[in-house]
N, C-alpha and C. Protein backbone atom coordinates (compact mmCIF):
# COMPACT_ATOMS: atom_id res chain seq x y z
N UNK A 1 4.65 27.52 0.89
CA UNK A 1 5.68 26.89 0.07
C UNK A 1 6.03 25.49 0.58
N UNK A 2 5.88 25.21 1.86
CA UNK A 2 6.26 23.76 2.24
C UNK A 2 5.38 23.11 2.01
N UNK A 3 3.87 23.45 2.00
CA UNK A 3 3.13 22.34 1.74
C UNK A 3 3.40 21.90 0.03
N UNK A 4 3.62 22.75 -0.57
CA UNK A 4 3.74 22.30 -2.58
C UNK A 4 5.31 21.49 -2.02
N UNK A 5 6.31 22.19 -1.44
CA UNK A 5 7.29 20.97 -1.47
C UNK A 5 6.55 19.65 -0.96
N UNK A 6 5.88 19.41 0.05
CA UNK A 6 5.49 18.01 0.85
C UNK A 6 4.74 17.45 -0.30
N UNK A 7 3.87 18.15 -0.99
CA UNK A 7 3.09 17.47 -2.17
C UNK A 7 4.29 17.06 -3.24
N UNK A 8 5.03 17.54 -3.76
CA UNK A 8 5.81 17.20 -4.64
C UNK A 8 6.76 15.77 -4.20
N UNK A 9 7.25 16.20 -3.09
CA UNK A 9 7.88 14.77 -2.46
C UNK A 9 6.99 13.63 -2.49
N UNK A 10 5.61 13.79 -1.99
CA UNK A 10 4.86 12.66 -2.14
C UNK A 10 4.60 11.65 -3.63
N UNK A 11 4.25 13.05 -4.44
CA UNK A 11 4.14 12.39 -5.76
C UNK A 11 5.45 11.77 -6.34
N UNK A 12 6.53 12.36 -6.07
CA UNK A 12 7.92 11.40 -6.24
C UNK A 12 7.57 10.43 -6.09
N UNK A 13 7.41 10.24 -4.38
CA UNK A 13 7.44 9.00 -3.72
C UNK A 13 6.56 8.15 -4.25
N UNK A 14 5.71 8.53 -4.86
CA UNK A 14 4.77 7.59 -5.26
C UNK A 14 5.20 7.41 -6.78
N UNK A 15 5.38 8.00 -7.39
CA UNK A 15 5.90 7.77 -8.41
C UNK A 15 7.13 6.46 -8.98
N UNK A 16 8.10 6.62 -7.75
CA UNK A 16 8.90 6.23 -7.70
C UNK A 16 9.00 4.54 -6.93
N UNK A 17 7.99 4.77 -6.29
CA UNK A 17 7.24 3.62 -5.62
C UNK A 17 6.47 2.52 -7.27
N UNK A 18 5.72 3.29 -7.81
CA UNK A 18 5.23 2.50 -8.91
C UNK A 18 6.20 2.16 -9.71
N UNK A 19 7.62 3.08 -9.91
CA UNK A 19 8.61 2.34 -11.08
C UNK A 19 9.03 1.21 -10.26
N UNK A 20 9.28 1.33 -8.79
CA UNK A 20 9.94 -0.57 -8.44
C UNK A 20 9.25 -1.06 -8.48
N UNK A 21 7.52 -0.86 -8.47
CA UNK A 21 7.00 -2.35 -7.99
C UNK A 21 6.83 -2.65 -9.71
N UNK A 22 6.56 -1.81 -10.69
CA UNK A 22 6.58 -2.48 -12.37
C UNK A 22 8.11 -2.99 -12.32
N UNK A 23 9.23 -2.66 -11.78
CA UNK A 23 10.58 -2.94 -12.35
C UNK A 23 10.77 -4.44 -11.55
N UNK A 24 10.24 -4.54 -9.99
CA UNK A 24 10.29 -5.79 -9.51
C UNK A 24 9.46 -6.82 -10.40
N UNK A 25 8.25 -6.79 -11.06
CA UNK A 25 7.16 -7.09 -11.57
C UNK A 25 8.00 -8.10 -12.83
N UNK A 26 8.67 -7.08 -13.81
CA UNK A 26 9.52 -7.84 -15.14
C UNK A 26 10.68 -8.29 -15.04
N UNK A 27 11.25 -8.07 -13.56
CA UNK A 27 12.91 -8.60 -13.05
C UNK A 27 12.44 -9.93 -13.41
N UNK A 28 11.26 -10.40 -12.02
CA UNK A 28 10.95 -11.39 -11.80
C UNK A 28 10.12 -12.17 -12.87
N UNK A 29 9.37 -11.64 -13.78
CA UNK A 29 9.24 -12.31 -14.81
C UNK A 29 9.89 -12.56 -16.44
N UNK A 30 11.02 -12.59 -16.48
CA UNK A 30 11.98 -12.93 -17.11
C UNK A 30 12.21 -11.35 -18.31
N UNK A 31 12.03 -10.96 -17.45
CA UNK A 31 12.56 -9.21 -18.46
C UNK A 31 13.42 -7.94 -17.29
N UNK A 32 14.75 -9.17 -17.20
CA UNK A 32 15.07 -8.46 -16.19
C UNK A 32 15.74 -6.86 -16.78
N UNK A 33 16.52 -6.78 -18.07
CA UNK A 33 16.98 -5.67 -18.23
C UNK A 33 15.97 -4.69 -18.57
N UNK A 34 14.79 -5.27 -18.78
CA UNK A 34 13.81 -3.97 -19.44
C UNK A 34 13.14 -3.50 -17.85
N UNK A 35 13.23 -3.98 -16.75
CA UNK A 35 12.95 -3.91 -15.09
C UNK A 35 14.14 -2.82 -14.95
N UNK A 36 15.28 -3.56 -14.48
CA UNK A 36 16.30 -3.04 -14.70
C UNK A 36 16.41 -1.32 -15.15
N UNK A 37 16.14 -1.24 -16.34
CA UNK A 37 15.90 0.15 -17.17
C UNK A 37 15.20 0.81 -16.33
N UNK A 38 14.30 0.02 -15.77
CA UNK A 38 13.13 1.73 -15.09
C UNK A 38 13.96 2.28 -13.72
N UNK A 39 14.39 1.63 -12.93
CA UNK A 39 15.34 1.85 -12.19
C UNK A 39 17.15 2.15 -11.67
N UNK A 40 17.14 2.15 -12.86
CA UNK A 40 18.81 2.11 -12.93
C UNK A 40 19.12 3.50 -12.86
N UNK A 41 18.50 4.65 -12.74
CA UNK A 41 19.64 6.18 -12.71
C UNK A 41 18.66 6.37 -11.47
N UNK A 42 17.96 5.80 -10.89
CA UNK A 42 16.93 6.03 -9.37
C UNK A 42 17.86 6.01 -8.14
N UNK A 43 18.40 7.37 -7.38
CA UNK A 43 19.18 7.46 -6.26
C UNK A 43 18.84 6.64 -5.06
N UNK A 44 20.08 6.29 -4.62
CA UNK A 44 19.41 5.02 -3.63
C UNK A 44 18.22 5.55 -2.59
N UNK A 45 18.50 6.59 -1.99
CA UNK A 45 17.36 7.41 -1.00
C UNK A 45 16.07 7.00 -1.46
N UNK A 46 16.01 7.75 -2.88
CA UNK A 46 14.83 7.52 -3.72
C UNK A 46 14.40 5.91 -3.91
N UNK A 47 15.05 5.09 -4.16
CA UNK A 47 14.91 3.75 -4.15
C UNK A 47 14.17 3.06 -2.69
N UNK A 48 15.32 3.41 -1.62
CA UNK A 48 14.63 2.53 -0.05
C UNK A 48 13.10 3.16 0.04
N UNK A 49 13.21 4.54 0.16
CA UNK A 49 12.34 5.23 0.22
C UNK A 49 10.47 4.44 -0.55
N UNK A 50 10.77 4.24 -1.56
CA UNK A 50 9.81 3.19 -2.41
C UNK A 50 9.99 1.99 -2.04
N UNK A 51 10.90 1.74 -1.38
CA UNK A 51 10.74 -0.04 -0.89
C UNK A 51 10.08 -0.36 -0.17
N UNK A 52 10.50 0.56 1.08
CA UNK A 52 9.91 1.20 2.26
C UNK A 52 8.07 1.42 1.93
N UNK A 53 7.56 2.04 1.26
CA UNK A 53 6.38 2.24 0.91
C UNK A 53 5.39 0.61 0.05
N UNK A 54 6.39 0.17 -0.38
CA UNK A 54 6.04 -0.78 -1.08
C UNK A 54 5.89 -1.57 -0.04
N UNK A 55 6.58 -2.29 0.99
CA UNK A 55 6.76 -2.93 2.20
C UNK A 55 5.42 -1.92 3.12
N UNK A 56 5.38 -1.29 3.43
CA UNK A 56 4.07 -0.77 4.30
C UNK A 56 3.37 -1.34 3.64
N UNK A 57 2.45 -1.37 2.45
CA UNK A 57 1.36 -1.19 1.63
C UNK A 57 1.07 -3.17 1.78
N UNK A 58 1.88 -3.19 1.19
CA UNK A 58 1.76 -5.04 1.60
C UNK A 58 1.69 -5.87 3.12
N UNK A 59 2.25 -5.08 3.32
CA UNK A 59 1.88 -5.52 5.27
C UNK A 59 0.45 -5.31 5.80
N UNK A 60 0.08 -3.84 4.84
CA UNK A 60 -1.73 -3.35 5.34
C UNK A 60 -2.43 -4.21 4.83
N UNK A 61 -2.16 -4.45 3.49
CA UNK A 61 -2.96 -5.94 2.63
C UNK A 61 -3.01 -6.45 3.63
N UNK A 62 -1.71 -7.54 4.28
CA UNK A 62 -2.01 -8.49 4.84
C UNK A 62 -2.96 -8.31 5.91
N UNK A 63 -2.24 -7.22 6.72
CA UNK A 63 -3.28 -7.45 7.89
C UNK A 63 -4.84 -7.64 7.76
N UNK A 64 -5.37 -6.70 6.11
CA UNK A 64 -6.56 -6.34 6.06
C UNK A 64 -7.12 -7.57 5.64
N UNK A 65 -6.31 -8.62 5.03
CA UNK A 65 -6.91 -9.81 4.55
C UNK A 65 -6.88 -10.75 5.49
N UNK A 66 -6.02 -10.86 6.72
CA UNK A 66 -6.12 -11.57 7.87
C UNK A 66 -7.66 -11.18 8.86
N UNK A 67 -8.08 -10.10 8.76
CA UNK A 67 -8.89 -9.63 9.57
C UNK A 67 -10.06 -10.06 9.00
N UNK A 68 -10.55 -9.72 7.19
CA UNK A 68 -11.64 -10.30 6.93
C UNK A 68 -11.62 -11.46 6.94
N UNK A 69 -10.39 -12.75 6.56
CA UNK A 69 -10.51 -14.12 7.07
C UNK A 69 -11.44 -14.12 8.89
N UNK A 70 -10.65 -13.69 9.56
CA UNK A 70 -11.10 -14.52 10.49
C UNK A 70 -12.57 -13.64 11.07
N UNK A 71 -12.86 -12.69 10.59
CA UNK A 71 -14.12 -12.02 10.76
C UNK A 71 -15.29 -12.76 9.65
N UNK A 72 -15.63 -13.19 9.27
CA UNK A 72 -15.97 -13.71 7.97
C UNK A 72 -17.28 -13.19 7.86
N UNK A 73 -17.30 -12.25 6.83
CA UNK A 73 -18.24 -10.88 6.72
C UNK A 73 -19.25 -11.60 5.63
N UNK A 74 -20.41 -11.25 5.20
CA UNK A 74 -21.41 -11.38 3.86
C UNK A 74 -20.46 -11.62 3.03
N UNK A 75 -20.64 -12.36 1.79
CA UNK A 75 -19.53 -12.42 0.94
C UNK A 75 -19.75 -10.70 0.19
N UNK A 76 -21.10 -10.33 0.07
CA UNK A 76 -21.37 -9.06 -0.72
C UNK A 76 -20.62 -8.13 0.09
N UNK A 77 -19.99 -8.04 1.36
CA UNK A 77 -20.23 -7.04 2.25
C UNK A 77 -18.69 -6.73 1.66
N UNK A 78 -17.99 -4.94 1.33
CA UNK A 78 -17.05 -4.76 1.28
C UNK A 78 -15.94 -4.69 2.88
N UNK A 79 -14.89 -5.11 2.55
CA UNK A 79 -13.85 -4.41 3.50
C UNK A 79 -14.18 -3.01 4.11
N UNK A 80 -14.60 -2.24 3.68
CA UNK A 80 -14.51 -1.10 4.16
C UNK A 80 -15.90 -1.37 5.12
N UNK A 81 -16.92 -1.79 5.42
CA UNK A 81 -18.06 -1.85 5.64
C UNK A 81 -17.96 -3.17 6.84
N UNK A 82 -17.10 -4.31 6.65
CA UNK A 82 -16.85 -4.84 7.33
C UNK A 82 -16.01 -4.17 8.67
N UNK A 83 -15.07 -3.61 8.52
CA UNK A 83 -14.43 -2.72 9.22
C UNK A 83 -14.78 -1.77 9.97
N UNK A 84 -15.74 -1.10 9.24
CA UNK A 84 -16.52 0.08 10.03
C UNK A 84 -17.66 -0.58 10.59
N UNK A 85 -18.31 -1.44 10.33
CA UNK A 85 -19.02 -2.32 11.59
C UNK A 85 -18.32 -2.78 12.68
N UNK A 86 -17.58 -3.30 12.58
CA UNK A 86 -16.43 -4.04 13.55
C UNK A 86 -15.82 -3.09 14.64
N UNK A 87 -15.49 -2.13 13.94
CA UNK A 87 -15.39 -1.21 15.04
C UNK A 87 -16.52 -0.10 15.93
N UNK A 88 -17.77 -0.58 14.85
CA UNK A 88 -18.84 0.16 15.62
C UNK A 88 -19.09 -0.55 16.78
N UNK A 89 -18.70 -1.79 16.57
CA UNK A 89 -19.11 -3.27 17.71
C UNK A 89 -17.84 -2.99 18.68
N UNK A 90 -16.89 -2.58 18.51
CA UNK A 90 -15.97 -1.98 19.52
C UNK A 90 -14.81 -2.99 19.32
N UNK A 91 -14.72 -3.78 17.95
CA UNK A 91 -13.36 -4.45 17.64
C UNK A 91 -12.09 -3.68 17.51
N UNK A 92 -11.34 -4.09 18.91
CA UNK A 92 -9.85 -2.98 18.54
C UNK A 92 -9.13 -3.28 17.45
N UNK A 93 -9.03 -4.45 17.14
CA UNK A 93 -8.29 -4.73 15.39
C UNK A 93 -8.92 -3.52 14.36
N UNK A 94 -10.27 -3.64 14.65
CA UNK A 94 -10.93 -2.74 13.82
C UNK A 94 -10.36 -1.25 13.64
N UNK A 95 -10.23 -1.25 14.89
CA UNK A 95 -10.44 0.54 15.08
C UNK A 95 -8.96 0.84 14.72
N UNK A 96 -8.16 -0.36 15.00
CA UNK A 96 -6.47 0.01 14.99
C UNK A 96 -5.91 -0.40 13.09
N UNK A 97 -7.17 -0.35 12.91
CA UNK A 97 -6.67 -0.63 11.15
C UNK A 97 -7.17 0.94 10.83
N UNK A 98 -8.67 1.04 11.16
CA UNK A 98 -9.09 2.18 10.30
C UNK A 98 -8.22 3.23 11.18
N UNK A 99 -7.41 3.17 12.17
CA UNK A 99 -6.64 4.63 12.81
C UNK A 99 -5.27 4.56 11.86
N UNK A 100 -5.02 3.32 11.14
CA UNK A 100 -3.64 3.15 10.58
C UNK A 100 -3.96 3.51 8.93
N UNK A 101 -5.23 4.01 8.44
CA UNK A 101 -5.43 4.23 7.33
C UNK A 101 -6.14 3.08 6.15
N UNK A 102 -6.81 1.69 7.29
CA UNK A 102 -6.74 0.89 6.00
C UNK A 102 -7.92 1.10 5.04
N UNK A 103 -8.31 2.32 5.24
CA UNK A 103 -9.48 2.76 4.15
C UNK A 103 -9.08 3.44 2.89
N UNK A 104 -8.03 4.27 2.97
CA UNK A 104 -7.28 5.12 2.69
C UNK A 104 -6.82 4.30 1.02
N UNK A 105 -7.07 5.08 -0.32
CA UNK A 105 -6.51 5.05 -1.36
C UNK A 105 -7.11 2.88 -1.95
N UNK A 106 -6.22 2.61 -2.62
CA UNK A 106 -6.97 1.30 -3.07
C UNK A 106 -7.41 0.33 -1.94
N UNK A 107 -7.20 0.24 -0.40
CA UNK A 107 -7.79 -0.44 0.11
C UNK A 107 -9.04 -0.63 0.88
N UNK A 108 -10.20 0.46 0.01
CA UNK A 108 -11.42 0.46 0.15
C UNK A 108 -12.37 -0.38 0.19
N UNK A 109 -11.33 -1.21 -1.10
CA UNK A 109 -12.70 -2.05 -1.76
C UNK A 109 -11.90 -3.82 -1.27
């Protein structure tokens, strides 16, 4: 039974994660009440909680786009492939991204 609760919380979280980043998305491009709308009965918990996730996810970008800058891989060669070389070569950036998940969900490619 706890693991279907932990799954259910997640999909919240993620759920709830995609209504701020669409609701930040039309604040900021001049549709603030229709932004507004997707978030307005969202409990604050529920809210940081997705900020919080939204803020991780953009920090992994960065790092992951700082790393292929200064590694400067095949242009063909993916992130993920760059990475897992890098750490086959014994790069700790490497190894301390793919231990932090940066393979994990859209940042494969």
């Amino acid at each position: 039974m706890v693991g279907k609760l932990r799954i259910k919380f997640k999909i919240e979280a993620i759920d709830n994660a995609c209504l701020v980043a669409r609701a930040a998305h039309l604040m900021t491009h001049g549709e603030f009440a229709e932004g507004y709308s997707l978030i307005r009965d969202m409990q604050g918990s529920n809210f940081l909680t997705a900020l919080r996730m939204l803020a991780e996810q953009e920090a992994m970008v960065k790092k992951i786009s700082d790393f292929k800058e200064k590694h400067k891989g095949e242009k063909s060669e993916s992130v993920a492939a760059l990475l897992t070389r890098a750490a086959e070569e014994g790069d700790e950036e490497a190894i301390s991204l793919l231990a932090a998940g940066a393979l994990e969900g859209e940042f494969e490619n």
